[in-house]
PDB file of N, CA and C in Angstrom:
ATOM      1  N   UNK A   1       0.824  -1.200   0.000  1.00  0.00           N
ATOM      2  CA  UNK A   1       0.000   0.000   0.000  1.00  0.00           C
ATOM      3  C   UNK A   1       0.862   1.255   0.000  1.00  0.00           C
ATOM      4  N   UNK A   2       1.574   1.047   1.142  1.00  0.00           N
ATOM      5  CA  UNK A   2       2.813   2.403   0.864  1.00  0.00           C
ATOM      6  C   UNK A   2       3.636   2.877  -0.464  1.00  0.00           C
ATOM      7  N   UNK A   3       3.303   1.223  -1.299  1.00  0.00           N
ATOM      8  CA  UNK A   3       4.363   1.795  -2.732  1.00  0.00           C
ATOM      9  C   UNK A   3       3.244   2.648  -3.643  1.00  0.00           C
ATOM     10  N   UNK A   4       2.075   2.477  -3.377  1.00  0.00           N
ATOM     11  CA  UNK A   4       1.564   2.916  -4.631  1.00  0.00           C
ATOM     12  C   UNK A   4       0.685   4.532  -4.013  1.00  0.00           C
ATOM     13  N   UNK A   5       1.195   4.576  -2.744  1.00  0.00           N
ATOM     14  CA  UNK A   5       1.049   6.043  -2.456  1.00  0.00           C
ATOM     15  C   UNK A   5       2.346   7.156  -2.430  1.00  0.00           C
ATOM     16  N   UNK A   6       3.634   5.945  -1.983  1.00  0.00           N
ATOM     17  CA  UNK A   6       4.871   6.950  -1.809  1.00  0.00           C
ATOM     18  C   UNK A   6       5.737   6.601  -3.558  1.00  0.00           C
ATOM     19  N   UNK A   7       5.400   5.976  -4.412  1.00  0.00           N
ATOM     20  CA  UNK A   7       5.371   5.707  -5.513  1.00  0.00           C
ATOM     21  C   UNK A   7       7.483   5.988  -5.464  1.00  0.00           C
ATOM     22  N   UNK A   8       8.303   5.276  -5.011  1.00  0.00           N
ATOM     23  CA  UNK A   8       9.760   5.285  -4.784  1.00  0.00           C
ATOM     24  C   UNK A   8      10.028   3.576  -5.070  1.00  0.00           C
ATOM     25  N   UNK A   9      11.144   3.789  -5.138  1.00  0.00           N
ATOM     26  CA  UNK A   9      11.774   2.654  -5.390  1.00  0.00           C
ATOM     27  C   UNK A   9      11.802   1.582  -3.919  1.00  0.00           C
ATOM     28  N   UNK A  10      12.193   2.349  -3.285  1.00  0.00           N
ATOM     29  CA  UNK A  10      12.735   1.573  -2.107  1.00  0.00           C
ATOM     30  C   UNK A  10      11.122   1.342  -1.329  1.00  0.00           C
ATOM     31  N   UNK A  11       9.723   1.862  -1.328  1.00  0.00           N
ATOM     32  CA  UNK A  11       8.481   1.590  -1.031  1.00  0.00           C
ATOM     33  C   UNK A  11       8.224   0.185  -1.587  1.00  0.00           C
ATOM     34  N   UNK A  12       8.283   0.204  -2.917  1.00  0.00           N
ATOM     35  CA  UNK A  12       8.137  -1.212  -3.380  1.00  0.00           C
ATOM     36  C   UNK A  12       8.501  -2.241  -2.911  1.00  0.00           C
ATOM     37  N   UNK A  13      10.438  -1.753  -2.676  1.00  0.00           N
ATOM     38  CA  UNK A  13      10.842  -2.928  -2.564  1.00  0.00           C
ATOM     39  C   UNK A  13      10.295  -3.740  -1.042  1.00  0.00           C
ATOM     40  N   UNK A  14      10.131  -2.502  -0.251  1.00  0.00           N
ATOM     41  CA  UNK A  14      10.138  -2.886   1.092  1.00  0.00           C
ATOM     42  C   UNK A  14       8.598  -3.692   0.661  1.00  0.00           C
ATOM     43  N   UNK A  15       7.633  -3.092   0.134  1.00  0.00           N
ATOM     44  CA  UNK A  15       6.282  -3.533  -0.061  1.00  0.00           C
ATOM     45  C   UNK A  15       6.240  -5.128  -0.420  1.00  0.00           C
ATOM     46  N   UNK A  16       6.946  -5.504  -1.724  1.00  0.00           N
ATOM     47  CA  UNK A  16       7.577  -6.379  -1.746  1.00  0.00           C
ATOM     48  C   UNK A  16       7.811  -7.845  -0.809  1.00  0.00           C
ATOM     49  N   UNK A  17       8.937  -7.240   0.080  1.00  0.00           N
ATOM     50  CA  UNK A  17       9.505  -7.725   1.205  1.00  0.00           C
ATOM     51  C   UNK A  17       8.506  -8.184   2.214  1.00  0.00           C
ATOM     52  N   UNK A  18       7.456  -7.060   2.160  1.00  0.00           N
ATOM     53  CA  UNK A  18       5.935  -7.593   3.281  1.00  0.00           C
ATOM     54  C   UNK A  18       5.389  -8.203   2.601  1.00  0.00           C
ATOM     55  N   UNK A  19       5.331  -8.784   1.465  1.00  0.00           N
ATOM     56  CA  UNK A  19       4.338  -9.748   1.211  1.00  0.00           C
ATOM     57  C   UNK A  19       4.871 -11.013   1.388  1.00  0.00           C
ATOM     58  N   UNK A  20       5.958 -10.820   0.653  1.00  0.00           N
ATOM     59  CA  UNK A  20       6.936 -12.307   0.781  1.00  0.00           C
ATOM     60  C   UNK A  20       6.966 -12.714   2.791  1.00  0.00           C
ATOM     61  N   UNK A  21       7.045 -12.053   3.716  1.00  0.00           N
ATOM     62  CA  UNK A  21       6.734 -12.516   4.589  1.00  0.00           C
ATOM     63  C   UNK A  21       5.952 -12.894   5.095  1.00  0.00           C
ATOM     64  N   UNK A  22       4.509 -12.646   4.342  1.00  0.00           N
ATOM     65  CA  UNK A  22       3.364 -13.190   4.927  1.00  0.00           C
ATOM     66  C   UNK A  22       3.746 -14.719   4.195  1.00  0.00           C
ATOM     67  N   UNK A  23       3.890 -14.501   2.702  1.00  0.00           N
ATOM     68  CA  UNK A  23       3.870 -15.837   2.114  1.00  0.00           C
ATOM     69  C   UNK A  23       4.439 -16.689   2.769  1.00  0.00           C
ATOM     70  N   UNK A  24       5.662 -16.019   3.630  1.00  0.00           N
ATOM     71  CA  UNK A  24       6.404 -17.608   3.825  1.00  0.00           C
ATOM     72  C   UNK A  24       5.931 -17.907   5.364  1.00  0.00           C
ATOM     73  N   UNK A  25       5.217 -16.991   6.473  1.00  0.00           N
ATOM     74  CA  UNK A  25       4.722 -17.238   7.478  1.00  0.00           C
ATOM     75  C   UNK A  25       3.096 -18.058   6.956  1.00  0.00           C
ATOM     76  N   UNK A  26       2.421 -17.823   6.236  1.00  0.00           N
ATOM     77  CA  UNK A  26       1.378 -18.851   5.758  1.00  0.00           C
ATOM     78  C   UNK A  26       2.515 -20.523   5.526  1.00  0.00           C
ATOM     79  N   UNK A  27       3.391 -20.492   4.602  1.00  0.00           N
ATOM     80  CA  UNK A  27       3.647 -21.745   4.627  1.00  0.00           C
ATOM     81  C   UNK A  27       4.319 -22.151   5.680  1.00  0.00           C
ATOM     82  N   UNK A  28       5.155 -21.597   6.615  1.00  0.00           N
ATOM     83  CA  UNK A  28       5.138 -21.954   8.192  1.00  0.00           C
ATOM     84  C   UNK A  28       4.377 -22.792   8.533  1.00  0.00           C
ATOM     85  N   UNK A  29       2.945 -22.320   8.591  1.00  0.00           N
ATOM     86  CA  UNK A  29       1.261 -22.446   9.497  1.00  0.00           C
ATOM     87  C   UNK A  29       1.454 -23.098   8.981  1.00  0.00           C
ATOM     88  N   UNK A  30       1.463 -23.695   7.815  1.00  0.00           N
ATOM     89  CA  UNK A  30       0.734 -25.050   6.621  1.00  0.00           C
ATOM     90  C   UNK A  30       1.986 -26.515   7.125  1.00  0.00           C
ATOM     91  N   UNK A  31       3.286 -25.449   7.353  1.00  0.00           N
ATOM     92  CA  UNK A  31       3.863 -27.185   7.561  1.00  0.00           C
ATOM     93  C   UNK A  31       3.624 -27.330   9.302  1.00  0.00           C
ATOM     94  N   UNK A  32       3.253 -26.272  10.033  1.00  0.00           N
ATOM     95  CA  UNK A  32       3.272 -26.805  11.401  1.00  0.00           C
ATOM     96  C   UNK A  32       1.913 -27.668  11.600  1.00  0.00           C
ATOM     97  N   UNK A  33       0.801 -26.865  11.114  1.00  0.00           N
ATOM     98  CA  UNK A  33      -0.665 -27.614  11.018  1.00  0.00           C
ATOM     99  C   UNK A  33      -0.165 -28.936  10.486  1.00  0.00           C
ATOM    100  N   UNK A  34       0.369 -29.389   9.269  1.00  0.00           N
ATOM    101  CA  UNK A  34       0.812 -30.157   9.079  1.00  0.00           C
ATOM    102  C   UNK A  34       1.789 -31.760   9.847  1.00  0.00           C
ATOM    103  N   UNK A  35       2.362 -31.125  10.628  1.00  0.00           N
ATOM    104  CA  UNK A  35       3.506 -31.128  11.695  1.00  0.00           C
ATOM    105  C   UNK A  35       2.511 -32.180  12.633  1.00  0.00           C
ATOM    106  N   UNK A  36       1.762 -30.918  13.142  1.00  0.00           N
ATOM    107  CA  UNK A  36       0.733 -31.215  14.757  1.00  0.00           C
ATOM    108  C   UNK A  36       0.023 -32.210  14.088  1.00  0.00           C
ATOM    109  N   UNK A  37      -0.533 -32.371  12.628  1.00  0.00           N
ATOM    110  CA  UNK A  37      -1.914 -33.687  12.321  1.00  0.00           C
ATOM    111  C   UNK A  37      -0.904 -34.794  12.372  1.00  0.00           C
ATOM    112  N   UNK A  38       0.268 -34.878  11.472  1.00  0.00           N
ATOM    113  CA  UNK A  38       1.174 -36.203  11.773  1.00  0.00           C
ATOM    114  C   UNK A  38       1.377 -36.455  13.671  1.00  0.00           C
ATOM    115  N   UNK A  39       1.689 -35.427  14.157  1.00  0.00           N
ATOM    116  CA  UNK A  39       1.744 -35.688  15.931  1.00  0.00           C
ATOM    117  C   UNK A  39       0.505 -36.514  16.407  1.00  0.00           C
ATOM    118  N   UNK A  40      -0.623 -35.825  15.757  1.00  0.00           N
ATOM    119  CA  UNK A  40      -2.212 -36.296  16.074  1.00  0.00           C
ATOM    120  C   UNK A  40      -2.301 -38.155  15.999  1.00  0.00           C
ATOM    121  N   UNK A  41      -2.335 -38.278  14.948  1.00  0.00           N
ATOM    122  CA  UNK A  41      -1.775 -39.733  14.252  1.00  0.00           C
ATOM    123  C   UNK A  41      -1.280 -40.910  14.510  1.00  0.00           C
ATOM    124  N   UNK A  42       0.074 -39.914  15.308  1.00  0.00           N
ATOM    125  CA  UNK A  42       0.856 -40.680  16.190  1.00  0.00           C
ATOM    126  C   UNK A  42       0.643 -41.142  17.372  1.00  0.00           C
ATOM    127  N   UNK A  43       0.155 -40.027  18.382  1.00  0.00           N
ATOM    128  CA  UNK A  43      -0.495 -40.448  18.711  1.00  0.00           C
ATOM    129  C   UNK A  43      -1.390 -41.063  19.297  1.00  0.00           C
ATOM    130  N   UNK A  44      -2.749 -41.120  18.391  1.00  0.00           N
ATOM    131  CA  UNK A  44      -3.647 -41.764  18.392  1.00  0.00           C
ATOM    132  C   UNK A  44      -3.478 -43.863  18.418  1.00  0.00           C
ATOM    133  N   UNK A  45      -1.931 -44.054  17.327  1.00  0.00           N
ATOM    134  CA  UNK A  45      -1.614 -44.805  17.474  1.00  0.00           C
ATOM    135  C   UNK A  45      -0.596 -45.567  18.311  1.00  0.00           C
ATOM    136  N   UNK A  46       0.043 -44.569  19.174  1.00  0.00           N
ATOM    137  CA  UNK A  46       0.299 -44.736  20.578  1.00  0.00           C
ATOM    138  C   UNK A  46      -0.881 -45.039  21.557  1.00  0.00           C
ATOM    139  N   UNK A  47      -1.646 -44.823  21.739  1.00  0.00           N
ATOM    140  CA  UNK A  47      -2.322 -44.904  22.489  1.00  0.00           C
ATOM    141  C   UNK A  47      -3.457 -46.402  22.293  1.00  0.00           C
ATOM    142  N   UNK A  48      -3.807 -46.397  21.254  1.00  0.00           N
ATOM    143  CA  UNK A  48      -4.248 -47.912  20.587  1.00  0.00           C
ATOM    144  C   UNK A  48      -3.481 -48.993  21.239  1.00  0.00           C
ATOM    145  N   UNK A  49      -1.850 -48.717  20.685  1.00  0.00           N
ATOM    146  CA  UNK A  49      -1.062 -49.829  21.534  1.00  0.00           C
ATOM    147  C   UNK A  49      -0.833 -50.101  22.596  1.00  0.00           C
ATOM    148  N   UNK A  50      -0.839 -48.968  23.271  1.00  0.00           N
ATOM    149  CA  UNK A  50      -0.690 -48.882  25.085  1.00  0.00           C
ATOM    150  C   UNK A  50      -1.735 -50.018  25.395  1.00  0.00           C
ATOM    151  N   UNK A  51      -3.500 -49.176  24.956  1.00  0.00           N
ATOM    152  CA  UNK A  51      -4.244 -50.006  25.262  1.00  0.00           C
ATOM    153  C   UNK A  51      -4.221 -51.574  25.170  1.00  0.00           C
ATOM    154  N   UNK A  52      -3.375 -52.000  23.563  1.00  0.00           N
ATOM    155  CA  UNK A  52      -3.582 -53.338  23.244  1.00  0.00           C
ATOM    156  C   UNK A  52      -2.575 -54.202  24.412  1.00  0.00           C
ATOM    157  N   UNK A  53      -1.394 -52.997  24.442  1.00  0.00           N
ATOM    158  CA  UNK A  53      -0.358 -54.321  25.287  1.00  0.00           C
ATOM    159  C   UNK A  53      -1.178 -53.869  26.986  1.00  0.00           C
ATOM    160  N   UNK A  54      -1.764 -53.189  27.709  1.00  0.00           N
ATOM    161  CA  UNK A  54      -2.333 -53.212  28.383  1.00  0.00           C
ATOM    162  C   UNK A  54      -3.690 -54.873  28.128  1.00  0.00           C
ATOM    163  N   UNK A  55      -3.814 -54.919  26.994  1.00  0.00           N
ATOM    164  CA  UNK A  55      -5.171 -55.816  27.374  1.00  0.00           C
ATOM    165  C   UNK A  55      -4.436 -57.243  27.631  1.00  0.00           C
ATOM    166  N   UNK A  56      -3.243 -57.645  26.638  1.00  0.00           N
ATOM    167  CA  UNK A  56      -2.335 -58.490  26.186  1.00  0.00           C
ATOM    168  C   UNK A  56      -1.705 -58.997  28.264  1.00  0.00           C
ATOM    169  N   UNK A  57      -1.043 -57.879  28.877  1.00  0.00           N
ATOM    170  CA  UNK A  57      -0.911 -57.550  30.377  1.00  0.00           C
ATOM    171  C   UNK A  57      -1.448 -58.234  31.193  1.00  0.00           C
ATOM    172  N   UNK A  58      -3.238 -57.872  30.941  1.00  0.00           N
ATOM    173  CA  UNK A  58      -4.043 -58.365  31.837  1.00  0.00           C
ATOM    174  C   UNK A  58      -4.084 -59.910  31.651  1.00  0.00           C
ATOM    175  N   UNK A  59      -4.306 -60.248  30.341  1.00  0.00           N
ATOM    176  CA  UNK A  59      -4.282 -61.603  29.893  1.00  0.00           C
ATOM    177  C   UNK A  59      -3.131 -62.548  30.256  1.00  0.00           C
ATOM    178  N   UNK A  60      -1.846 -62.126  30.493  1.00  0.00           N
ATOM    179  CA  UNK A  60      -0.586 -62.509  30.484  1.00  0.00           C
ATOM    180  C   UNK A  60      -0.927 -63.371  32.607  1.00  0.00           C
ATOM    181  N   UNK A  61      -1.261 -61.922  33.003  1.00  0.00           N
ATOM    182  CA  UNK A  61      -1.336 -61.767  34.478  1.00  0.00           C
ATOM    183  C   UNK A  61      -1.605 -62.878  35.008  1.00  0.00           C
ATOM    184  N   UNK A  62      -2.777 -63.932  35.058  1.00  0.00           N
ATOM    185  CA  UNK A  62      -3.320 -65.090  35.751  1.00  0.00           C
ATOM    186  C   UNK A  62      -2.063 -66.447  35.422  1.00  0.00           C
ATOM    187  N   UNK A  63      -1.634 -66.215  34.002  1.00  0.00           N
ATOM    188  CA  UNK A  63      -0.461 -67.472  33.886  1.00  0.00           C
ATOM    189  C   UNK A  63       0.337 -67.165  35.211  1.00  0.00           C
ATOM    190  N   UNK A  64       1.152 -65.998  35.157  1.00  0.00           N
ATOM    191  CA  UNK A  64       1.976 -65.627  36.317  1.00  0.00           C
ATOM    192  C   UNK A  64       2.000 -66.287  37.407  1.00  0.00           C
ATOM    193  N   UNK A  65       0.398 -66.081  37.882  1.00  0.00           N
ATOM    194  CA  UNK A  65       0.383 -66.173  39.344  1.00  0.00           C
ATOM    195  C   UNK A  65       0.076 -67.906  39.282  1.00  0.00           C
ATOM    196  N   UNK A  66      -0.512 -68.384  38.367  1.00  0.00           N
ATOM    197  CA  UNK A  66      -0.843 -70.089  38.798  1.00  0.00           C
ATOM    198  C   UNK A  66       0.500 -70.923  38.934  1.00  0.00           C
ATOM    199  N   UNK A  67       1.679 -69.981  38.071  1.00  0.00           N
ATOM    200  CA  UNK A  67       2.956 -70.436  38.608  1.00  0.00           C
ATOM    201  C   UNK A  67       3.488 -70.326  39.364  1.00  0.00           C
ATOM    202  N   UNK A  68       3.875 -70.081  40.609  1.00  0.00           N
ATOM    203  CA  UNK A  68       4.552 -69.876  41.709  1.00  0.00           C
ATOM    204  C   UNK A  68       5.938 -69.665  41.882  1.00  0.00           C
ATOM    205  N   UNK A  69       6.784 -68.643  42.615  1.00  0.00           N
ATOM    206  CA  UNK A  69       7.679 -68.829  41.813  1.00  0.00           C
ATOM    207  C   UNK A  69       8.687 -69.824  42.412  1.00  0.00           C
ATOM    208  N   UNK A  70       8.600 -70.966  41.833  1.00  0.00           N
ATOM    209  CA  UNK A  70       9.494 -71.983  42.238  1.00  0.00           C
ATOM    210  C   UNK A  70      10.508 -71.884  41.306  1.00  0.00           C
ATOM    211  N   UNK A  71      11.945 -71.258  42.335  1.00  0.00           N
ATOM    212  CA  UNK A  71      12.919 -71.211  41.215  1.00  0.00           C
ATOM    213  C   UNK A  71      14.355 -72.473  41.631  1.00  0.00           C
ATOM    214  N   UNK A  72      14.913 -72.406  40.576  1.00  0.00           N
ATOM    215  CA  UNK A  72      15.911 -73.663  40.746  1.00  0.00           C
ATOM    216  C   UNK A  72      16.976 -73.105  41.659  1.00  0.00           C
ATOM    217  N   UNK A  73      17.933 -73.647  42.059  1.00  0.00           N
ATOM    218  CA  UNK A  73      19.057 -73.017  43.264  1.00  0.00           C
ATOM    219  C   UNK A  73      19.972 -73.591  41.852  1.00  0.00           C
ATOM    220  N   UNK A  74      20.784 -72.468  42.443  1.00  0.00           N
ATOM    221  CA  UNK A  74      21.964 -72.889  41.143  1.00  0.00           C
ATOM    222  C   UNK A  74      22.917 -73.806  41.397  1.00  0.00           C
ATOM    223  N   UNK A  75      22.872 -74.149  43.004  1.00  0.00           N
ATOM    224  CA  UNK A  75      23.379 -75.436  43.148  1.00  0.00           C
ATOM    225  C   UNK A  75      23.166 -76.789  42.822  1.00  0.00           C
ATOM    226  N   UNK A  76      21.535 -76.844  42.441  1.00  0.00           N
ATOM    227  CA  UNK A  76      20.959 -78.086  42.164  1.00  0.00           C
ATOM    228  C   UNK A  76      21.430 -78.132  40.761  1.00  0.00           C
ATOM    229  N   UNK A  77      21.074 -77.146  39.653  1.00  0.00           N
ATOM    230  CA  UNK A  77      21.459 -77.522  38.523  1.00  0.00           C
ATOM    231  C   UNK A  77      23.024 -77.955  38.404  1.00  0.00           C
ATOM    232  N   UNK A  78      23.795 -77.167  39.103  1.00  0.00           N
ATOM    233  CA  UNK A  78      25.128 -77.896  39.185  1.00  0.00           C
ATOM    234  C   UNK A  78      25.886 -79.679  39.320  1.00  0.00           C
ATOM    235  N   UNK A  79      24.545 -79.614  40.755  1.00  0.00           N
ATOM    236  CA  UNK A  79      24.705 -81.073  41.519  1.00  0.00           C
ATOM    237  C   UNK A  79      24.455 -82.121  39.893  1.00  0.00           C
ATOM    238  N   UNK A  80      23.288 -81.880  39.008  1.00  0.00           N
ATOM    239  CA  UNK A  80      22.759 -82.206  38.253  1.00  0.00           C
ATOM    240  C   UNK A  80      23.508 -82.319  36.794  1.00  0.00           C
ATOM    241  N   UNK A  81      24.170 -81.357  36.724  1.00  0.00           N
ATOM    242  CA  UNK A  81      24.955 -81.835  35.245  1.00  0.00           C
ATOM    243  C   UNK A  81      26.355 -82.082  35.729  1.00  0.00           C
ATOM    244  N   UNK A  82      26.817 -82.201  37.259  1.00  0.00           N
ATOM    245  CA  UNK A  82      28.004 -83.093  37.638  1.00  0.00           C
ATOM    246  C   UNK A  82      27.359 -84.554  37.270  1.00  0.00           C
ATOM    247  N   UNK A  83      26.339 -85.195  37.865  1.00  0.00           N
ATOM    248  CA  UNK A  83      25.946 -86.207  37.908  1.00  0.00           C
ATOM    249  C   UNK A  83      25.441 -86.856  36.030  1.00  0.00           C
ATOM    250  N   UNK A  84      25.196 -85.525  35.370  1.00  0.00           N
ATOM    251  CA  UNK A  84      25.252 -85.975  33.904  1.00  0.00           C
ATOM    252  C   UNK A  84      26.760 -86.527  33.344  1.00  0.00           C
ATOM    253  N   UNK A  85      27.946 -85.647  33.400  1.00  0.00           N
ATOM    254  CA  UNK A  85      29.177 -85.587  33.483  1.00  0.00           C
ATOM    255  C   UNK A  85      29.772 -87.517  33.679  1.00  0.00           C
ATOM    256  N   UNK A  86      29.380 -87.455  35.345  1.00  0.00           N
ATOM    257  CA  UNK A  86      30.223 -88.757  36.002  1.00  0.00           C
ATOM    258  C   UNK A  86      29.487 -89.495  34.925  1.00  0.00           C
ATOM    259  N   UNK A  87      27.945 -89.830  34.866  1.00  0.00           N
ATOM    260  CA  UNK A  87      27.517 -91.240  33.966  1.00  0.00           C
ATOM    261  C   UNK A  87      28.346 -90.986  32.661  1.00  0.00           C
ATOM    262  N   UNK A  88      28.257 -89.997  31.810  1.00  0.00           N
ATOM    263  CA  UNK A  88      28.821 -90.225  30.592  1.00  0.00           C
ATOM    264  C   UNK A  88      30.466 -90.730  30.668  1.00  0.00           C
ATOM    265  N   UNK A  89      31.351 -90.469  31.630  1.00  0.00           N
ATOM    266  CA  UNK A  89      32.409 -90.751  32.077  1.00  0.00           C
ATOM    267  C   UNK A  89      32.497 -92.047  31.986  1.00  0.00           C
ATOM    268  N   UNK A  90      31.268 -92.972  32.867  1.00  0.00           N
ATOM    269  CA  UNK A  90      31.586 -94.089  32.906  1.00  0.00           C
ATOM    270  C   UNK A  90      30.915 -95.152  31.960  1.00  0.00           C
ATOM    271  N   UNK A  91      29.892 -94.279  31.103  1.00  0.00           N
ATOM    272  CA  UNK A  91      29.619 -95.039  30.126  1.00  0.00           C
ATOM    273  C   UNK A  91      30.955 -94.661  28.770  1.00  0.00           C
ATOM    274  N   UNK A  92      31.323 -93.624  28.851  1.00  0.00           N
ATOM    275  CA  UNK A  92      31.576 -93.434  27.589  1.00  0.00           C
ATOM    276  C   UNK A  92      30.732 -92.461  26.604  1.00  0.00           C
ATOM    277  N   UNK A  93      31.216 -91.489  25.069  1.00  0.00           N
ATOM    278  CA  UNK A  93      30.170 -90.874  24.790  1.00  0.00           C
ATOM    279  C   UNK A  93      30.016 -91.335  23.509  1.00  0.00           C
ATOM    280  N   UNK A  94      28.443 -91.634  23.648  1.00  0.00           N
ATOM    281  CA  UNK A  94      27.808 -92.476  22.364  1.00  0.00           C
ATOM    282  C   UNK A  94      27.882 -92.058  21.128  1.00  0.00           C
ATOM    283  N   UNK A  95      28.447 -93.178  20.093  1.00  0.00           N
ATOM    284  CA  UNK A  95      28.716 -92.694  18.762  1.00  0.00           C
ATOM    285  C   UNK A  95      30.169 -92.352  18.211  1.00  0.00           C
ATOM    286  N   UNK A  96      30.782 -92.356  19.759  1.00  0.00           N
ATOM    287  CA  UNK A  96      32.369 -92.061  19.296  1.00  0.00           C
ATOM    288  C   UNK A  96      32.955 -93.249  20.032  1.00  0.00           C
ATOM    289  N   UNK A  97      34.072 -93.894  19.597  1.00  0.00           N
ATOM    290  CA  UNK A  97      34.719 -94.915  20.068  1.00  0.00           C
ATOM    291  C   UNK A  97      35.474 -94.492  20.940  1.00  0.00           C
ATOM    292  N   UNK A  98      36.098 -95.519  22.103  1.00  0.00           N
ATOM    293  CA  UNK A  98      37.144 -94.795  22.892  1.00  0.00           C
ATOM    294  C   UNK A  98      38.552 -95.229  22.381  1.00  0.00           C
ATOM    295  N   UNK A  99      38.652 -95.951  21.487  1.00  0.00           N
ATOM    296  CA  UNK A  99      39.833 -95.778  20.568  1.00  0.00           C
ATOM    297  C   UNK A  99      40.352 -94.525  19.853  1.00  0.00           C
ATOM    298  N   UNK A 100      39.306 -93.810  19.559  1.00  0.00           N
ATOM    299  CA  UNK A 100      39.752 -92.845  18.570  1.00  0.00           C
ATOM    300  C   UNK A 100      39.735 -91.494  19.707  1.00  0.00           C
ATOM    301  N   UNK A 101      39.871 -91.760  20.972  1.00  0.00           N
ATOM    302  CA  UNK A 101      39.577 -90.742  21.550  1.00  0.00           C
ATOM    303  C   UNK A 101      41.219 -90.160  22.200  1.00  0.00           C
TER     304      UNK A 101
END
């Protein structure tokens, strides 16, 4: 508006200059709107999954508990593959000769 009342060179240009800033603050808005609907999206599909591994959770929950937790002592498994160990010792290991050993 100022160029075509102060009718100068440098009115224009500046005139110019204000439009091009709206233009590029509109495409700003367009990629942030843009921006926030992909965020939206996301999400929406965050939250789907929460729910699903939440339902998956609940379902999981009752196995848990009908097991108890009976856990092994790491001594027993020890006691246990010594005692695998000695038999193969005194059998020997199957499929291989003790000649070739």
């Amino acid at each position: 508006m100022a160029a075509t009342v102060l009718n100068s060179a440098e009115a224009v240009s500046m005139s110019v200059y204000v439009v091009r800033a709206f233009i590029q603050m509109r495409e700003q808005l367009a990629a942030n709107a843009a921006i926030l609907k992909r965020l939206a999206e996301i999400d929406k599909t965050l939250l789907h999954h929460n729910h699903a591994l939440k339902v998956i959770w609940q379902k999981l929950q009752p196995c848990f508990s009908r097991c108890p937790g009976r856990r092994k002592r790491r001594s027993d498994s020890r006691e246990k593959s010594n005692k695998v160990i000695a038999r193969r010792g005194k059998r020997g290991l199957r499929g291989v000769s003790e000649n070739n050993s």
